[in-house]
Protein backbone atom coordinates (compact mmCIF):
# COMPACT_ATOMS: atom_id res chain seq x y z
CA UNK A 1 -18.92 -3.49 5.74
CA UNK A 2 -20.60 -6.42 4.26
CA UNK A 3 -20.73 -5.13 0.84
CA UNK A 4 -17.18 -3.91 1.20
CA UNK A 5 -15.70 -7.15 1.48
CA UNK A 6 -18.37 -9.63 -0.39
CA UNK A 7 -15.91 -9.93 -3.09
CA UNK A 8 -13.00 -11.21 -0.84
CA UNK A 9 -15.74 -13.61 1.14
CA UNK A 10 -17.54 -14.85 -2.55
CA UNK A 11 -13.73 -15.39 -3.80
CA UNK A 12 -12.63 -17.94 -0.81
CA UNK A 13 -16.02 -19.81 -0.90
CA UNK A 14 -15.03 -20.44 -4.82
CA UNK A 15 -11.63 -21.13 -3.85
CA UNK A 16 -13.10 -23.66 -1.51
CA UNK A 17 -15.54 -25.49 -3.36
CA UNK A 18 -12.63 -26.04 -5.74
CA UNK A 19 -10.30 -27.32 -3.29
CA UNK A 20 -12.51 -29.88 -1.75
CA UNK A 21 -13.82 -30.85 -4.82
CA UNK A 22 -17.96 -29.68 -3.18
CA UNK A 23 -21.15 -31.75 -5.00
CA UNK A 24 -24.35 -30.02 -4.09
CA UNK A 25 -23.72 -27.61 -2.04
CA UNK A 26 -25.04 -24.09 -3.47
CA UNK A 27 -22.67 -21.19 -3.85
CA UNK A 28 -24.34 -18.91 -1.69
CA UNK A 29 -25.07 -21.11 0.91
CA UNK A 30 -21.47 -21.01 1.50
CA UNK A 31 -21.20 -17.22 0.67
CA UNK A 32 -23.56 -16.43 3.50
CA UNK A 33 -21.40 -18.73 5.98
CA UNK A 34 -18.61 -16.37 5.22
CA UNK A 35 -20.47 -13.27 5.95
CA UNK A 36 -21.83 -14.40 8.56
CA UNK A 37 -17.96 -15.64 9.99
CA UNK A 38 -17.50 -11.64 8.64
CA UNK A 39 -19.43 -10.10 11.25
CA UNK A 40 -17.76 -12.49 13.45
CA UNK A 41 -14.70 -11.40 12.50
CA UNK A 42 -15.61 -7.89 12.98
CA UNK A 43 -16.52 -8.78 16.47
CA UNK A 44 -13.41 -10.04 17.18
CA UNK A 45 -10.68 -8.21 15.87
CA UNK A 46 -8.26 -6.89 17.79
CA UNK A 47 -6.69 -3.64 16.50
CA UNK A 48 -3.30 -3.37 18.44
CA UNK A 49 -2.71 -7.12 16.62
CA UNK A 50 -0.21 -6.76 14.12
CA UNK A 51 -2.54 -8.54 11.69
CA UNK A 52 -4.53 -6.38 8.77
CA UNK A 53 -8.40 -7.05 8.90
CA UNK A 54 -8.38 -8.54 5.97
CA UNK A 55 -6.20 -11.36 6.51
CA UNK A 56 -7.24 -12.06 9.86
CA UNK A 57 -11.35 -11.96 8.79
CA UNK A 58 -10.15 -14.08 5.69
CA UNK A 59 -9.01 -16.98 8.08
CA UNK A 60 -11.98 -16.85 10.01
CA UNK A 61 -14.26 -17.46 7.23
CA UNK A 62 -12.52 -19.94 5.85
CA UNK A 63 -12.38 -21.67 8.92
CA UNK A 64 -16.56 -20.82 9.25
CA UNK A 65 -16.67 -22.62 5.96
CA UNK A 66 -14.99 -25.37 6.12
């Protein structure tokens, strides 16, 4: 699972340090906050929710990030 969605957790922690604008933080420091908010995620989902995995596990590492 992790290596099926590193791309989608590597792309919001870009997106982020972008956003706010981040001075020295590393990259993957961030990156492994969002898989680790992954497994979380994965932990968590609900699958009668009408929401797709994806976009719920994409707001819960964001929120892990920020």
């Amino acid at each position: 699972m992790v290596y099926e969605y590193e791309r989608m957790v590597r792309t919001i922690a870009r997106g982020l340090m972008r956003s706010y604008d981040v001075v020295g933080l590393d990259e993957e420091d961030l990156v492994q906050e969002g898989m680790i908010a992954l497994l979380k995620a994965q932990q968590t989902y609900n699958e009668k929710s009408n929401a797709k995995f994806e976009t719920y596990a994409s707001v819960v590492i964001r929120n892990r990030i920020i």
